[in-house]
C-alpha atoms as a PDB file:
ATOM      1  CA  UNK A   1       4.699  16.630 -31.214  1.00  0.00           C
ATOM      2  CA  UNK A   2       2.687  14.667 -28.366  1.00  0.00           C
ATOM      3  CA  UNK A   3       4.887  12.000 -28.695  1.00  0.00           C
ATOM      4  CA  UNK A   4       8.189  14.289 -28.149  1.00  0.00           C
ATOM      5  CA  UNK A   5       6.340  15.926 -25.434  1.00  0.00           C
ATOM      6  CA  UNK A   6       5.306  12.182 -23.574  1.00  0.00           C
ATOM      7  CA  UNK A   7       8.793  10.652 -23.837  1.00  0.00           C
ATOM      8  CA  UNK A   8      10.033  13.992 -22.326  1.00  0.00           C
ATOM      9  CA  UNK A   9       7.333  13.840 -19.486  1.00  0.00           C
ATOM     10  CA  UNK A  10       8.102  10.045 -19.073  1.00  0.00           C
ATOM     11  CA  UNK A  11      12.098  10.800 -19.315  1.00  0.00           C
ATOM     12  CA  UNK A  12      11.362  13.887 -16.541  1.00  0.00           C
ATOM     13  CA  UNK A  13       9.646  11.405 -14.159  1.00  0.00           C
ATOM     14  CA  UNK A  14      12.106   8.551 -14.665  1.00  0.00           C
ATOM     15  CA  UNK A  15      15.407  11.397 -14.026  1.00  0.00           C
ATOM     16  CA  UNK A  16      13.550  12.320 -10.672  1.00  0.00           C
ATOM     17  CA  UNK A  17      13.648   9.141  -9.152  1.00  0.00           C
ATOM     18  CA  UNK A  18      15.395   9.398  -6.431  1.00  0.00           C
ATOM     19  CA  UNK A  19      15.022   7.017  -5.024  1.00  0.00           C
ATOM     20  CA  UNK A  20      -0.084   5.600  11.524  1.00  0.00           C
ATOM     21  CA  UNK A  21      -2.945   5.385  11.685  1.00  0.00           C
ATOM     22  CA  UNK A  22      -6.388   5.144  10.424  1.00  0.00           C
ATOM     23  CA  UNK A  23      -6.288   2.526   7.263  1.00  0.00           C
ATOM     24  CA  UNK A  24      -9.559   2.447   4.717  1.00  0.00           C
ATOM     25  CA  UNK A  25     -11.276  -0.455   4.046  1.00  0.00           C
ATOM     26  CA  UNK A  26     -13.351  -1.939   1.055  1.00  0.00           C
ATOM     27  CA  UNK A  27     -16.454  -0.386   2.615  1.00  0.00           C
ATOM     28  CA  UNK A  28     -15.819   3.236   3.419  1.00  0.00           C
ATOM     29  CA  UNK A  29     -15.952   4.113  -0.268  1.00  0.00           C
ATOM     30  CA  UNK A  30     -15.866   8.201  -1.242  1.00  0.00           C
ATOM     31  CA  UNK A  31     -16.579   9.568  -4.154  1.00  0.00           C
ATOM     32  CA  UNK A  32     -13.205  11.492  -5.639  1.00  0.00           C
ATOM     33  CA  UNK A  33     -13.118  14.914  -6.100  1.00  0.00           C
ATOM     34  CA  UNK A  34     -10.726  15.771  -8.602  1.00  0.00           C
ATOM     35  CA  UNK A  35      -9.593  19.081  -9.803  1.00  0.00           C
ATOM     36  CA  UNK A  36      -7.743  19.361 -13.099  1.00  0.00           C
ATOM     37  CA  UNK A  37      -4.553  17.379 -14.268  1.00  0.00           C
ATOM     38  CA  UNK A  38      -1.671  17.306 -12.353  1.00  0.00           C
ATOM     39  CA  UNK A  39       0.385  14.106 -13.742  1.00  0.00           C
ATOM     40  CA  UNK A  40       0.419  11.542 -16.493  1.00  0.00           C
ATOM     41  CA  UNK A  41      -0.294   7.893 -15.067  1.00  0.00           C
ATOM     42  CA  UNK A  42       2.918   6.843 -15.135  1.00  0.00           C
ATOM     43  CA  UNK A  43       4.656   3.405 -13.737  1.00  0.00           C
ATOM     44  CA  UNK A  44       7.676   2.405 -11.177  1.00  0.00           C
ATOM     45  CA  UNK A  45       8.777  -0.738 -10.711  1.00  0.00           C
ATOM     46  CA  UNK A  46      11.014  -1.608  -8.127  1.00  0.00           C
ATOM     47  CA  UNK A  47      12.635  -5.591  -8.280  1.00  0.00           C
ATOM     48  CA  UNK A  48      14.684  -7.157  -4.971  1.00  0.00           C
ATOM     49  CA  UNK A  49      17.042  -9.483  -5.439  1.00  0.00           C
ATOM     50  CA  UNK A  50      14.697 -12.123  -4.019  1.00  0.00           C
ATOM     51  CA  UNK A  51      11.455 -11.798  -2.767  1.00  0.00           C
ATOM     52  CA  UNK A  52       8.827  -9.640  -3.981  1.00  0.00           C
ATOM     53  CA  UNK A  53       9.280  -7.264  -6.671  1.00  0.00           C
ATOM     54  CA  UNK A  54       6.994  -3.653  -6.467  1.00  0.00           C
ATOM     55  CA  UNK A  55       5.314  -2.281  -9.253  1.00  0.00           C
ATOM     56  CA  UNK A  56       3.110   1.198  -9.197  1.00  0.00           C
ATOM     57  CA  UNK A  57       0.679   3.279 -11.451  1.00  0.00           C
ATOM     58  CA  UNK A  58       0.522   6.512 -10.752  1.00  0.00           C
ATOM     59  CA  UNK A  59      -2.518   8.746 -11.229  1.00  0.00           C
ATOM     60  CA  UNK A  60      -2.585  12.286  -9.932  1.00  0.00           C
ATOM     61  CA  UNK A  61       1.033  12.889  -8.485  1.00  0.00           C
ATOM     62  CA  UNK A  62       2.690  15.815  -8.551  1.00  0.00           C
ATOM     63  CA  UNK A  63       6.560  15.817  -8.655  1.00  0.00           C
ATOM     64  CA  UNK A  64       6.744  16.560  -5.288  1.00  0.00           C
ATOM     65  CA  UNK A  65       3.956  14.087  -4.602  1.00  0.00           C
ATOM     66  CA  UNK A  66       6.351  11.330  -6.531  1.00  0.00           C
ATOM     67  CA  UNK A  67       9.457  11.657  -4.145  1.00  0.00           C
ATOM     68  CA  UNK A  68       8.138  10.679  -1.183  1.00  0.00           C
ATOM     69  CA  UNK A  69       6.077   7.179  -2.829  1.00  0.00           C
ATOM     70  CA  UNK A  70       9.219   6.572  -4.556  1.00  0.00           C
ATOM     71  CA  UNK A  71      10.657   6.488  -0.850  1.00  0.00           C
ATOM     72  CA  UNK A  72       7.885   4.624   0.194  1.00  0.00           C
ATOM     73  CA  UNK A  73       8.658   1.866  -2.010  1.00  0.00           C
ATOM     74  CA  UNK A  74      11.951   1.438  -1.883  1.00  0.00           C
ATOM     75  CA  UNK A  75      10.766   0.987   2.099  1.00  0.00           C
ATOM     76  CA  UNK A  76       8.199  -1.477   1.373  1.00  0.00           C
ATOM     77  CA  UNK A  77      10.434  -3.738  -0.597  1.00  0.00           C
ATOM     78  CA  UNK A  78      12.634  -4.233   2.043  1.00  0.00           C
ATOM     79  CA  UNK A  79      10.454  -4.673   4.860  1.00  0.00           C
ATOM     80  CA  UNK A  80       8.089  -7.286   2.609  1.00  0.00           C
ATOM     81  CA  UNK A  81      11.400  -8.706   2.006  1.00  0.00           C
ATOM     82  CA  UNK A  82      12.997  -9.024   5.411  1.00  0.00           C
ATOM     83  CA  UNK A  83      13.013 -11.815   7.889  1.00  0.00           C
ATOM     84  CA  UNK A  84      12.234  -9.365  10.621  1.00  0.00           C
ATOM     85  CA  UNK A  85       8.916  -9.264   9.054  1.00  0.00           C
ATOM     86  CA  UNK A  86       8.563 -12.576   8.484  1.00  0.00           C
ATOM     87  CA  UNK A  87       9.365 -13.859  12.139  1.00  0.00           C
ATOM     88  CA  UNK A  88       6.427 -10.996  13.325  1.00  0.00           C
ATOM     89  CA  UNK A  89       4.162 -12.859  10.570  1.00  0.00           C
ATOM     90  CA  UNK A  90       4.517 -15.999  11.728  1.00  0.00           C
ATOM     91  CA  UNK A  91       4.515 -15.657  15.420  1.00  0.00           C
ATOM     92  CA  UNK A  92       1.956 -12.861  15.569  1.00  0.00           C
ATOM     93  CA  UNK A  93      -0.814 -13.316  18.376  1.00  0.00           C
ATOM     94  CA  UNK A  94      -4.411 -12.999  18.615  1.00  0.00           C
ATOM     95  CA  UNK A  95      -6.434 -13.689  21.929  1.00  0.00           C
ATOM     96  CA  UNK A  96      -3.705 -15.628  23.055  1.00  0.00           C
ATOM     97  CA  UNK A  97      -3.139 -17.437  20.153  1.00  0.00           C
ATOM     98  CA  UNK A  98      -0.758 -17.472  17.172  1.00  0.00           C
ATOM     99  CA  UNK A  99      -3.235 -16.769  14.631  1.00  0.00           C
ATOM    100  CA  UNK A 100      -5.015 -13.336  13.183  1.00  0.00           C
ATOM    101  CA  UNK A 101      -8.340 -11.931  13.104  1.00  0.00           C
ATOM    102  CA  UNK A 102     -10.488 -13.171  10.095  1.00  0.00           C
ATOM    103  CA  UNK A 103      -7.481 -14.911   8.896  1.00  0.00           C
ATOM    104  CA  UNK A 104      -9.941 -16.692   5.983  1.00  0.00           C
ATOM    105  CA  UNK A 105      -9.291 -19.908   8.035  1.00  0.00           C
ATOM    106  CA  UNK A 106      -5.462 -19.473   6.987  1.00  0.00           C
ATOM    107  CA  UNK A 107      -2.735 -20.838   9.615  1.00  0.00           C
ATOM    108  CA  UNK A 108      -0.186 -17.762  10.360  1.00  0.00           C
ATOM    109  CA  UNK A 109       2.557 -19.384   8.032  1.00  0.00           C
ATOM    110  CA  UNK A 110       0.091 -20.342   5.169  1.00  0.00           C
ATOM    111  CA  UNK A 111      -0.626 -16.279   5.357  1.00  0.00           C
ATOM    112  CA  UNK A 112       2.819 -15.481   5.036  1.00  0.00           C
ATOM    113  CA  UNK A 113       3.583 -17.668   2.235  1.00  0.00           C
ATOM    114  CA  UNK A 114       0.229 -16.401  -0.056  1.00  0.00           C
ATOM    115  CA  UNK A 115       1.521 -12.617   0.299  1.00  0.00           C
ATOM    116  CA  UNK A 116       4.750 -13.844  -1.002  1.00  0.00           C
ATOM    117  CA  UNK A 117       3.068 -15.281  -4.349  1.00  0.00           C
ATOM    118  CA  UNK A 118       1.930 -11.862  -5.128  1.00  0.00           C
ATOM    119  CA  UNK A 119      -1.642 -13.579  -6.512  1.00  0.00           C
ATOM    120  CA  UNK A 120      -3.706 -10.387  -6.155  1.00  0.00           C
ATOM    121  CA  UNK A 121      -7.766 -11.506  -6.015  1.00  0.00           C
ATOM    122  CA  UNK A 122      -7.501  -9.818  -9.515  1.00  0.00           C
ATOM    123  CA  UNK A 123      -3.926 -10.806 -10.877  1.00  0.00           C
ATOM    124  CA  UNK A 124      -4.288 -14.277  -9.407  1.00  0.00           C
ATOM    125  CA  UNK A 125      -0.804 -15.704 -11.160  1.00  0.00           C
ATOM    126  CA  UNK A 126       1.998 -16.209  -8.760  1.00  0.00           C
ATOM    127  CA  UNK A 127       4.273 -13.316 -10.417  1.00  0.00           C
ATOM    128  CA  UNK A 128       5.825 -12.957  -6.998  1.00  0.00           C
ATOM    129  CA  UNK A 129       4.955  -9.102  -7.529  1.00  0.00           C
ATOM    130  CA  UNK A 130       3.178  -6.338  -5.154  1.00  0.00           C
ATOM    131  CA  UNK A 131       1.042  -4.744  -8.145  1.00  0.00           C
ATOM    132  CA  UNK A 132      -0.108  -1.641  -7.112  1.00  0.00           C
ATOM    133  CA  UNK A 133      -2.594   1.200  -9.084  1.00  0.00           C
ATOM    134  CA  UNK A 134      -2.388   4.714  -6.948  1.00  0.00           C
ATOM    135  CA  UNK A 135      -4.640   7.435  -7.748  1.00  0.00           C
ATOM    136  CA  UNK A 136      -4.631  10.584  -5.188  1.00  0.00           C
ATOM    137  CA  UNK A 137      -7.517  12.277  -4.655  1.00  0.00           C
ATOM    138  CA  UNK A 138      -9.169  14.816  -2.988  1.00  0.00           C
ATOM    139  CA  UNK A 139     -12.202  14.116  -0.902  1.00  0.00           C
ATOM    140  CA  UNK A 140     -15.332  15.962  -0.875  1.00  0.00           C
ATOM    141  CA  UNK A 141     -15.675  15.902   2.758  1.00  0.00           C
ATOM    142  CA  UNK A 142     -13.242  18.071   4.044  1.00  0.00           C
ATOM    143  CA  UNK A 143     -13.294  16.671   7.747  1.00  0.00           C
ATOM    144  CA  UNK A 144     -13.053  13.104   5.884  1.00  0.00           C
ATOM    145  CA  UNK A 145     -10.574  10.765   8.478  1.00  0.00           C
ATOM    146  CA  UNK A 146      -9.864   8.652   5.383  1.00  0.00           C
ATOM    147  CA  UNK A 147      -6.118   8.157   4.284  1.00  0.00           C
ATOM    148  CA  UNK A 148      -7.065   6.124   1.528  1.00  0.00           C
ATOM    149  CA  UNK A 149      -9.330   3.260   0.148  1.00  0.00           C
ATOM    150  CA  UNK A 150      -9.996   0.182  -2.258  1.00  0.00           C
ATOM    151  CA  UNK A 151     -13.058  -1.732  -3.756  1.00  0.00           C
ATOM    152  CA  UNK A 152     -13.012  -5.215  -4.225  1.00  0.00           C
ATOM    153  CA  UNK A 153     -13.772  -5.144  -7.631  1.00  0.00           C
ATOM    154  CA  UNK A 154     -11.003  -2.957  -9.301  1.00  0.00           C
ATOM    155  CA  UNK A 155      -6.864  -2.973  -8.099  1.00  0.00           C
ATOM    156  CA  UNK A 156      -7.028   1.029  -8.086  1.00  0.00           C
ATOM    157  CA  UNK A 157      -6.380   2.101  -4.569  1.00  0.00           C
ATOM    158  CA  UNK A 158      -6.862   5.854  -3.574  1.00  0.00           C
ATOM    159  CA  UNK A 159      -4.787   8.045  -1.192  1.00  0.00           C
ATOM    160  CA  UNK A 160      -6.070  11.150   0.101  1.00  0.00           C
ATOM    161  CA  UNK A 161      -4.512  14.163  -0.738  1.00  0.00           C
ATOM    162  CA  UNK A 162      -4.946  16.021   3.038  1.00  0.00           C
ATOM    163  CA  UNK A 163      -2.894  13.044   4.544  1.00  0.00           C
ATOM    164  CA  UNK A 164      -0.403  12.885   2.038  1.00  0.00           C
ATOM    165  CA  UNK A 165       0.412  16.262   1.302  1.00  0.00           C
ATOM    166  CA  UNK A 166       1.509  15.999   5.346  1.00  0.00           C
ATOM    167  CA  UNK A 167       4.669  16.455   6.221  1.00  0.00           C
ATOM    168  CA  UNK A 168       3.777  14.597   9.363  1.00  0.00           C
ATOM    169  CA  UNK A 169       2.690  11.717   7.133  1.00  0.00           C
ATOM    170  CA  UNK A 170       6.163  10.192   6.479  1.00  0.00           C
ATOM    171  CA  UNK A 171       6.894   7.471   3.356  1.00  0.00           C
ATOM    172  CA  UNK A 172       7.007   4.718   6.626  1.00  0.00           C
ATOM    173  CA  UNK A 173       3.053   5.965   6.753  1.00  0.00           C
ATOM    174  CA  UNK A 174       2.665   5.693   3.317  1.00  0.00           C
ATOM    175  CA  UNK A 175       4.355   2.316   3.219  1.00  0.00           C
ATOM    176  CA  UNK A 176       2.768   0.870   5.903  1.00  0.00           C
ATOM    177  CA  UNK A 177      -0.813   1.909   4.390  1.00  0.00           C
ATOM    178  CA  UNK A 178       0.505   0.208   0.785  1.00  0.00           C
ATOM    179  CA  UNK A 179       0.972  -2.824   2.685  1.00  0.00           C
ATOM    180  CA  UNK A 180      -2.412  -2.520   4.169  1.00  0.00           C
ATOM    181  CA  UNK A 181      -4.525  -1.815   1.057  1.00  0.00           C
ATOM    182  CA  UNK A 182      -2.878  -4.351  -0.688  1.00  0.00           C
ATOM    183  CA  UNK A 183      -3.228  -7.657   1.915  1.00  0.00           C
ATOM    184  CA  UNK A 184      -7.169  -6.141   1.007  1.00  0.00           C
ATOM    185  CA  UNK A 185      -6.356  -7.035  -2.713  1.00  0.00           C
ATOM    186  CA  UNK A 186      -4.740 -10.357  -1.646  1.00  0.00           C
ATOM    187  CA  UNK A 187      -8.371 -11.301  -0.082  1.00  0.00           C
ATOM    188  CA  UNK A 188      -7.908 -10.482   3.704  1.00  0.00           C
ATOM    189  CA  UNK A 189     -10.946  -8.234   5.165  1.00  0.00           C
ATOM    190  CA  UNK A 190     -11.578  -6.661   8.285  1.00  0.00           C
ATOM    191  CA  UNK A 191     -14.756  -5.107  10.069  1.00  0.00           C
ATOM    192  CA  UNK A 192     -16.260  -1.867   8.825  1.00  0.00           C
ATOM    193  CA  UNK A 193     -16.081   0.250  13.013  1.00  0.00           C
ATOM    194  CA  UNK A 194     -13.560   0.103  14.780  1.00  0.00           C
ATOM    195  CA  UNK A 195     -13.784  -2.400  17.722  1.00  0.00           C
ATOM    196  CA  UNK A 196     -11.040  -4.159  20.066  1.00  0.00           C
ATOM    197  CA  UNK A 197     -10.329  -6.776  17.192  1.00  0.00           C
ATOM    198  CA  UNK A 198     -10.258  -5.041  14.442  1.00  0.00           C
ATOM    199  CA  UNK A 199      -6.436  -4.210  14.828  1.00  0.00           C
ATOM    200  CA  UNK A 200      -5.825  -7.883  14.787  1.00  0.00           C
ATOM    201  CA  UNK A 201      -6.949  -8.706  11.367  1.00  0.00           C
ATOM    202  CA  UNK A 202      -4.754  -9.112   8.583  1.00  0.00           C
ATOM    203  CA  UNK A 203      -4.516  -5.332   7.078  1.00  0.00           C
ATOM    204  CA  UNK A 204      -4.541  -3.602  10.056  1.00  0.00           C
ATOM    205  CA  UNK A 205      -1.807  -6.177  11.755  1.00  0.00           C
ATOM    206  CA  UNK A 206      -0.027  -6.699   8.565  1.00  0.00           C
ATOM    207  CA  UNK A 207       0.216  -2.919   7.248  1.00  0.00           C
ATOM    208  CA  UNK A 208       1.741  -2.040  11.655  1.00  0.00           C
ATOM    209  CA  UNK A 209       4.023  -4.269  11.505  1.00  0.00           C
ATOM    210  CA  UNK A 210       5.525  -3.065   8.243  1.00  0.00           C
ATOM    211  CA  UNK A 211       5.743   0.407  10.113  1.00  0.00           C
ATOM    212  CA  UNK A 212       7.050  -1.175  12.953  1.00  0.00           C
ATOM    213  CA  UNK A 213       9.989  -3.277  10.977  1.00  0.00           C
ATOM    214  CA  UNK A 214      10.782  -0.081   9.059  1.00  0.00           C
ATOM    215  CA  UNK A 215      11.372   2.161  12.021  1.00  0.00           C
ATOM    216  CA  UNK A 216      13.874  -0.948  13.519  1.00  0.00           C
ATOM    217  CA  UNK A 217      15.494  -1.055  10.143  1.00  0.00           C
ATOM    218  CA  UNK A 218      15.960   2.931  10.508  1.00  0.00           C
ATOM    219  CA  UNK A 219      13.758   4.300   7.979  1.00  0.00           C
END
């Protein structure tokens, strides 16, 4: 019996498919607050025809809570993917210069060509795949600013709940905070407060411009 009832839940979620900003960082870690089930982990994965392929874990979505990720990732494929992007990558400015904030001592193209391997920090083989592990959660600070967060030491990223439950908080948000959580598991940092060049650093730079390419491509 809880095997019928899993492939039914898995062949529910797979018959669905229909397929900003104030970005965490590794620091401004919060404690989950979770209340009950609400969805089997379950994964999506998303190929292009070249490029980078997507794949997703889901912890903690609702139905409702799937539609707009899977939109989200359909987005995020093709911006990752598009030369629009690229050309932003490689000729994106800091101070003057063609270079990012704390770019690890990485030349704007040599950037660009490490998020294409896909070699996450923790899946460091060139697979040439975004690998992504999504829990939402629900913070236990309700005035909490946070959209969502990672750790260096695990590929889980969380979303809050209050931001993505927002209607206001479109699958271009959600994709554009992907992006930025993930450049964090592909090694790039950025400073804990804010300050005037803290936009400039890879997450922050990389995660806007995939919000900016998707609005141009009409998403």
């Amino acid at each position: 019996m809880k095997r019928i009832f899993t492939l039914l839940a898995i062949s529910l979620f797979l018959s669905s498919t229909t397929f900003a900003e104030d970005h965490s960082h590794f620091e401004n870690f919060e404690q989950p607050m979770e209340f009950g089930f609400e969805g089997m982990k379950t994964t999506l994965v998303v190929k292009s025809n070249e490029g980078l392929d997507i794949e997703v874990k889901l912890s903690n979505f609702l139905d409702s809570d799937k539609l707009k990720l899977y939109k989200a990732v359909e987005i995020l494929r093709d911006v990752m993917n598009s030369k629009e992007l690229k050309n932003l990558i490689l000729n994106h400015k800091y101070k003057g210069e063609v270079t990012f904030n704390q770019n690890n001592e990485m030349t704007n193209e040599e950037i660009y060509n490490h998020l294409m391997t896909g070699a996450e920090n923790l899946k460091p083989d060139a697979d040439q795949t975004m690998n992504f592990d999504l829990t939402l959660y629900r913070s236990k600070n309700p005035w909490s600013k946070v959209k969502g967060y990672t750790l260096p030491d695990t590929m889980q990223i969380w979303l809050n709940k209050k931001f993505y439950r927002k209607s206001s908080w479109t699958s271009v948000d959600v994709a554009a905070n992907m992006a930025h959580e993930w450049v964090h598991k592909m090694g790039f940092g950025h400073d804990y407060y804010y300050n005037e060049d803290r936009p400039y650093s890879v997450p922050y730079a990389i995660g806007k411009l995939v919000g900016q390419v998707a609005l141009n491509m009409g998403y």
